[in-house]
C-alpha atoms as a PDB file:
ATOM      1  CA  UNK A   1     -51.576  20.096  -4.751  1.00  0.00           C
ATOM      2  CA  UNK A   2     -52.298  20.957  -8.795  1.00  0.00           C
ATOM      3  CA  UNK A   3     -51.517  18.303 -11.039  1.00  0.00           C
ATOM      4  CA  UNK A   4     -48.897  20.736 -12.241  1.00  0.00           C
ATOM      5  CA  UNK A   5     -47.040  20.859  -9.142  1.00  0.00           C
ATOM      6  CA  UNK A   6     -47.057  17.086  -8.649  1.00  0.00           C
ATOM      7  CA  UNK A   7     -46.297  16.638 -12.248  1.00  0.00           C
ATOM      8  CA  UNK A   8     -42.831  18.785 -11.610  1.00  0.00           C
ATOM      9  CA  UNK A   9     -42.224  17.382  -8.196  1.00  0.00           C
ATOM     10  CA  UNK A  10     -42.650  13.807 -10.203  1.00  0.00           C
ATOM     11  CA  UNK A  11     -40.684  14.560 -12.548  1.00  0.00           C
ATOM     12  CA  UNK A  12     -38.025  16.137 -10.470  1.00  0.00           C
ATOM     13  CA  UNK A  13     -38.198  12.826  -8.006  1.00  0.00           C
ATOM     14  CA  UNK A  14     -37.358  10.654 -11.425  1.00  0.00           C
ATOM     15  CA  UNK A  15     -34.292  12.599 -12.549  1.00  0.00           C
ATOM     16  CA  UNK A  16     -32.699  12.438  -9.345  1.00  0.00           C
ATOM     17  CA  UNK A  17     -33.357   9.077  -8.726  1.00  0.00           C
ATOM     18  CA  UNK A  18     -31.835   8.539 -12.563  1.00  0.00           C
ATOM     19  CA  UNK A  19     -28.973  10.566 -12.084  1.00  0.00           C
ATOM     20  CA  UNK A  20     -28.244   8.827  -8.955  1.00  0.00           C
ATOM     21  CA  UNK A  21     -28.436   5.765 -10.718  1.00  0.00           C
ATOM     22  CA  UNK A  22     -25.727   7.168 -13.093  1.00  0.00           C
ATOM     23  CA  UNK A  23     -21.976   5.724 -12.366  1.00  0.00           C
ATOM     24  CA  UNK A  24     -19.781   7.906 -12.026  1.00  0.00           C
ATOM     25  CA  UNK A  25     -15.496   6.915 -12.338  1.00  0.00           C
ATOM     26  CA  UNK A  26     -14.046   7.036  -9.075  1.00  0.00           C
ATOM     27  CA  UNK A  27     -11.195  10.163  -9.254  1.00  0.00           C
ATOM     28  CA  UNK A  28      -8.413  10.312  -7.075  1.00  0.00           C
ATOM     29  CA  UNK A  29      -5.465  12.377  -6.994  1.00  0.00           C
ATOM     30  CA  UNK A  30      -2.342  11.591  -9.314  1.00  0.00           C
ATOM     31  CA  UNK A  31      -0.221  11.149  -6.087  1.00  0.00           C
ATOM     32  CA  UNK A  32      -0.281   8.152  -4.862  1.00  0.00           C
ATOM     33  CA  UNK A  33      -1.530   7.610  -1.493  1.00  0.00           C
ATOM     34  CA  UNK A  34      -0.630   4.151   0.914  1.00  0.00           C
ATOM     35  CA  UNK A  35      -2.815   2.950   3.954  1.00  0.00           C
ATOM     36  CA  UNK A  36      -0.685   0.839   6.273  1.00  0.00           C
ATOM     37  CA  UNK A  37      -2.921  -2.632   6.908  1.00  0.00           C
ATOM     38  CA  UNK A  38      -0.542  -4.197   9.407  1.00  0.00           C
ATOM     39  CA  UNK A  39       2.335  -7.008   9.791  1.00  0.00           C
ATOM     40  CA  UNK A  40       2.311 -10.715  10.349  1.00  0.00           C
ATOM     41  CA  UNK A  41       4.306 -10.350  13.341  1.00  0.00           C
ATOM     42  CA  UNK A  42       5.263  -8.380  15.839  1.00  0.00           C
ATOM     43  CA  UNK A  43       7.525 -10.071  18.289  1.00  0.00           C
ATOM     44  CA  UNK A  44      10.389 -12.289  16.936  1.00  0.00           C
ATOM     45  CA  UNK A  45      12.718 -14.351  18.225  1.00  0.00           C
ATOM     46  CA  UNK A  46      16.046 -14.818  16.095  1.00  0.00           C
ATOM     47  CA  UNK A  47      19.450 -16.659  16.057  1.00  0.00           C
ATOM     48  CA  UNK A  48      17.322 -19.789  16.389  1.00  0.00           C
ATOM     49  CA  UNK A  49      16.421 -23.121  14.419  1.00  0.00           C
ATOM     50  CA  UNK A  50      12.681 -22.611  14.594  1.00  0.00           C
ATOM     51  CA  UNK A  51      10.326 -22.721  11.704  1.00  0.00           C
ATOM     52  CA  UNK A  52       9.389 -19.144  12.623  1.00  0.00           C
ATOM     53  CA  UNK A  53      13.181 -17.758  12.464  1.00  0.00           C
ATOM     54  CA  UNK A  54      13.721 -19.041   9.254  1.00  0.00           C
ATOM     55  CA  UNK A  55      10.193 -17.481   7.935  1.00  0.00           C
ATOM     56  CA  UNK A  56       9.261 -13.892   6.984  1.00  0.00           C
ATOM     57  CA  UNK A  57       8.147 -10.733   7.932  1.00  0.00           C
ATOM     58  CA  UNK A  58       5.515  -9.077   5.896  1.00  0.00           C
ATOM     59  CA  UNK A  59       4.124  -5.397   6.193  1.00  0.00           C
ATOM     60  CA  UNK A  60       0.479  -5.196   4.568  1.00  0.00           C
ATOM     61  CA  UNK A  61      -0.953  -1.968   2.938  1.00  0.00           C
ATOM     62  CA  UNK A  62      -3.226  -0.436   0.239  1.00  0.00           C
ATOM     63  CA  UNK A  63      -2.717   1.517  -2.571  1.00  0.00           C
ATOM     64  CA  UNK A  64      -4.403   4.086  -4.768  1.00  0.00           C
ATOM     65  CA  UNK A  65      -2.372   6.125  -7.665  1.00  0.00           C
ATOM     66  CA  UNK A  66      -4.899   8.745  -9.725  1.00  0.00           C
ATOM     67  CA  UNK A  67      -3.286   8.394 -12.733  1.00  0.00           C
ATOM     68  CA  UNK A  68      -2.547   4.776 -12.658  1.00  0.00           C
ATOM     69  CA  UNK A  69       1.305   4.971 -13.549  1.00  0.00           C
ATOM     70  CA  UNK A  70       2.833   2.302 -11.179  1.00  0.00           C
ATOM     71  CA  UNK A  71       3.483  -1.588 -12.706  1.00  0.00           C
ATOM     72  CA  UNK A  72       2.923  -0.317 -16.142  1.00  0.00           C
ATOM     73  CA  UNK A  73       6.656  -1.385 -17.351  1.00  0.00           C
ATOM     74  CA  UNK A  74       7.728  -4.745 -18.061  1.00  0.00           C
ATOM     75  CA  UNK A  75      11.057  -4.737 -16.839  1.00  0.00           C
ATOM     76  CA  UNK A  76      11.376  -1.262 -14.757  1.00  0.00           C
ATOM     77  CA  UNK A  77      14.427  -1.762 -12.704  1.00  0.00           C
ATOM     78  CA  UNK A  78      13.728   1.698 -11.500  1.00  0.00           C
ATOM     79  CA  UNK A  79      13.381   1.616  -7.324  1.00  0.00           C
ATOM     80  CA  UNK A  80      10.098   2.853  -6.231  1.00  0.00           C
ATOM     81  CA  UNK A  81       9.135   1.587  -2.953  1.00  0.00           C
ATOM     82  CA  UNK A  82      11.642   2.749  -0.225  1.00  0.00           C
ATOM     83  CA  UNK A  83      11.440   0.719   3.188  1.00  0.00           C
ATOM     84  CA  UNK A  84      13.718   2.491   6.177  1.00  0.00           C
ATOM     85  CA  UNK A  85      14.136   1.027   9.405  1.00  0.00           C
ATOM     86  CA  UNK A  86      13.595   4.510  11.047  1.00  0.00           C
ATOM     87  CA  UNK A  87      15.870   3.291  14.201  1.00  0.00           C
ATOM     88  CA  UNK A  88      18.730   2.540  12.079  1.00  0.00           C
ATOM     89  CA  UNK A  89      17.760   4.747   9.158  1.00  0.00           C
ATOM     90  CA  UNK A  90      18.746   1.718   6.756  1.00  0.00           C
ATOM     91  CA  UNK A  91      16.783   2.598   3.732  1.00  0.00           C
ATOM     92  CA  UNK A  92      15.979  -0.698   1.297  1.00  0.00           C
ATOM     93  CA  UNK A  93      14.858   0.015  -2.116  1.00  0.00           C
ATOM     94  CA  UNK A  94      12.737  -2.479  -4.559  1.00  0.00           C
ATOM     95  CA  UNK A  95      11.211  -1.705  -7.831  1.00  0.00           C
ATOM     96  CA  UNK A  96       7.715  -1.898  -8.234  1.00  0.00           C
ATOM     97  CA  UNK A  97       5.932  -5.006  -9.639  1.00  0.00           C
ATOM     98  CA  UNK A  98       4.907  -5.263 -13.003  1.00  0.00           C
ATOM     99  CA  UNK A  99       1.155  -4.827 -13.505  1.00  0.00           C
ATOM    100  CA  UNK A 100      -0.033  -6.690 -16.967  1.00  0.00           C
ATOM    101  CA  UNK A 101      -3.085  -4.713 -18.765  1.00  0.00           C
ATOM    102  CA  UNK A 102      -5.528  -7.605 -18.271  1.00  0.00           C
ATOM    103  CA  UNK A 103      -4.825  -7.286 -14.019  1.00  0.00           C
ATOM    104  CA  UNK A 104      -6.156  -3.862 -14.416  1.00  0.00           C
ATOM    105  CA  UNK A 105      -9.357  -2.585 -13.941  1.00  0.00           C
ATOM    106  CA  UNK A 106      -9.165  -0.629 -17.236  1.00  0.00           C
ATOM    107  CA  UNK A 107      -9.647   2.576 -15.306  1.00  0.00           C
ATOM    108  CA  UNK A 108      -7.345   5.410 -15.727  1.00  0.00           C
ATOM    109  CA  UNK A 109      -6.391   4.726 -11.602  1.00  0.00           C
ATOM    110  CA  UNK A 110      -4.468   1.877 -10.118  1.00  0.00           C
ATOM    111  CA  UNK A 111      -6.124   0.654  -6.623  1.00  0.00           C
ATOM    112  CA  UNK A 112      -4.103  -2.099  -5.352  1.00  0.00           C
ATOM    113  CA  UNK A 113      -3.015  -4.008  -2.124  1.00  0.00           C
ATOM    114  CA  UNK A 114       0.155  -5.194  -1.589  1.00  0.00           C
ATOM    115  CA  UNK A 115       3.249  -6.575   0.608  1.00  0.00           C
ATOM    116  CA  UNK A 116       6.854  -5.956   1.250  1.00  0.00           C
ATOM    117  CA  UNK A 117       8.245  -9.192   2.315  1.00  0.00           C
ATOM    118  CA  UNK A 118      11.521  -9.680   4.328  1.00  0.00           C
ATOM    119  CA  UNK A 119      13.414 -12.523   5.186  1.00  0.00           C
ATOM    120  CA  UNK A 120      13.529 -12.781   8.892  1.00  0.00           C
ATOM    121  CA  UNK A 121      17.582 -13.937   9.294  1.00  0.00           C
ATOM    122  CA  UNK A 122      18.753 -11.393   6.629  1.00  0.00           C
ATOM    123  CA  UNK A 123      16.909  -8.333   8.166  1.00  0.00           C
ATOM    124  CA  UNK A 124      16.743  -8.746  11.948  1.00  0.00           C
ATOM    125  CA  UNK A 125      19.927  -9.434  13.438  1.00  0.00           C
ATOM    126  CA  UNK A 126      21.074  -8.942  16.884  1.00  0.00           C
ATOM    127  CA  UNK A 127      24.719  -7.928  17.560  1.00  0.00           C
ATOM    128  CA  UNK A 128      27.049  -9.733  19.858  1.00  0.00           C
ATOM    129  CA  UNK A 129      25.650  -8.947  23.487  1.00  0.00           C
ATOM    130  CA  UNK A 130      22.441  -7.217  22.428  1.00  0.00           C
ATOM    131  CA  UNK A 131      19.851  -9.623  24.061  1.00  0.00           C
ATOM    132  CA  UNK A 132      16.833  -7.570  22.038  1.00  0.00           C
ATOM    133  CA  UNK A 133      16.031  -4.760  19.786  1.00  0.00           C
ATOM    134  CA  UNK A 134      13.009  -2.841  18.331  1.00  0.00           C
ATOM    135  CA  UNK A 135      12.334  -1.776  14.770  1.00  0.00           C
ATOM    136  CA  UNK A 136       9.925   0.260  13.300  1.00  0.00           C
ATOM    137  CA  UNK A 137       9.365   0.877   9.586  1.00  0.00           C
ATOM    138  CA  UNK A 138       8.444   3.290   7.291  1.00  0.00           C
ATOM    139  CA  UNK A 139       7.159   3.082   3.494  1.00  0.00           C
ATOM    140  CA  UNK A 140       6.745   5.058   0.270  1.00  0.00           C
ATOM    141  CA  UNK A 141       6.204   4.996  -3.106  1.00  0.00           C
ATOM    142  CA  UNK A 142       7.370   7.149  -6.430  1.00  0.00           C
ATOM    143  CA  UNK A 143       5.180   6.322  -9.044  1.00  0.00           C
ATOM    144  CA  UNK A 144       6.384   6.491 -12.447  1.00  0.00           C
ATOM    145  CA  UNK A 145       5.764  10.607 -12.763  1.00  0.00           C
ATOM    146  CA  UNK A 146       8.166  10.709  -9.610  1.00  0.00           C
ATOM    147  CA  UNK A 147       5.245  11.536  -7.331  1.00  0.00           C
ATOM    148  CA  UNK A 148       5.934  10.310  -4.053  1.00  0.00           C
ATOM    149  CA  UNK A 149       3.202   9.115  -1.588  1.00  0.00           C
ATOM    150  CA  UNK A 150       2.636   9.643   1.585  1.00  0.00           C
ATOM    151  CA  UNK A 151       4.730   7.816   4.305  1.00  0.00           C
ATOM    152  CA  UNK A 152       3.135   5.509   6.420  1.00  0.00           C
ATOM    153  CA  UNK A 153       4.749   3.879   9.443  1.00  0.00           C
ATOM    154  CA  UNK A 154       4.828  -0.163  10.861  1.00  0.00           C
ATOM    155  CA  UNK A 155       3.654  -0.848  14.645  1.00  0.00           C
ATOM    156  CA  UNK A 156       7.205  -1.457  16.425  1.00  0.00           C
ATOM    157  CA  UNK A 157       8.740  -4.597  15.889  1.00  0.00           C
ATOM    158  CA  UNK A 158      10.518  -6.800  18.922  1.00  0.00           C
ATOM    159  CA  UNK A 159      12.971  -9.016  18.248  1.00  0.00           C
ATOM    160  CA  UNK A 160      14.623 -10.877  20.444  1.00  0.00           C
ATOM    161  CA  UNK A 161      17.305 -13.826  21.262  1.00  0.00           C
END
């Protein structure tokens, strides 16, 4: 090998070992897109005294909006994240949490991880006779542009007398 051709190949070695050294910004799409993570619990018994009737139920998931326009009002009464119970097709709406400037990452994109949080003797009730039931959920998001995010769905939920 010349000295010219190991000079090149040299060379060429260092730039793409620099440019791979180079950050880059993450990009993601301006649509916002949810990963379900899981719940605290999937079998419940209700119409009891117990610590764990009185508790709540929490679905888990992560988030990742391109453009970064979710939280970014103080006191958006807007509702942007739409829970249904898909057996009952009850449909509860909550406006997203406020996001302060210094939370963020300062990049254009919001990545975030969050909760939706019910209380277990307002939102699983049996009715007279029914000895158990089974509820799955589903969950979106508008962000602030009105793009809505995929729909991602709970494991089934038992809950029981």
């Amino acid at each position: 090998m010349t000295k010219a051709v190991a000079g090149i190949l040299g060379l060429a070695g260092a730039l793409m070992a620099f440019s791979a050294c180079e950050k880059k910004e993450d990009s993601y799409p301006d649509i916002p897109e949810i990963t379900y993570k899981g719940i605290n619990k999937a079998h419940i018994q209700v119409g009891t005294d117990s610590a764990a009737d009185q508790g709540d139920w929490y679905l888990y998931y992560d988030l990742v909006d391109g453009n970064g326009d979710l939280g970014t009002k103080f006191e958006d009464a807007e509702m942007r994240v739409f829970l249904i119970d898909t057996t009952t097709g009850t449909e509860y709406k909550f406006p997203f949490p406020y996001i302060p400037k210094q939370d963020r990452s300062g990049k254009k994109y919001l990545k975030a991880y969050g909760n939706i949080r019910l209380s277990i003797p307002e939102f699983f009730r049996l009715g007279t006779g029914v000895a158990s039931d089974t509820a799955v959920f589903s969950l979106y998001i508008l962000d602030e542009s009105g793009n809505k995010s995929n729909v991602i769905y709970s494991e089934p939920v038992i809950y029981y007398r």
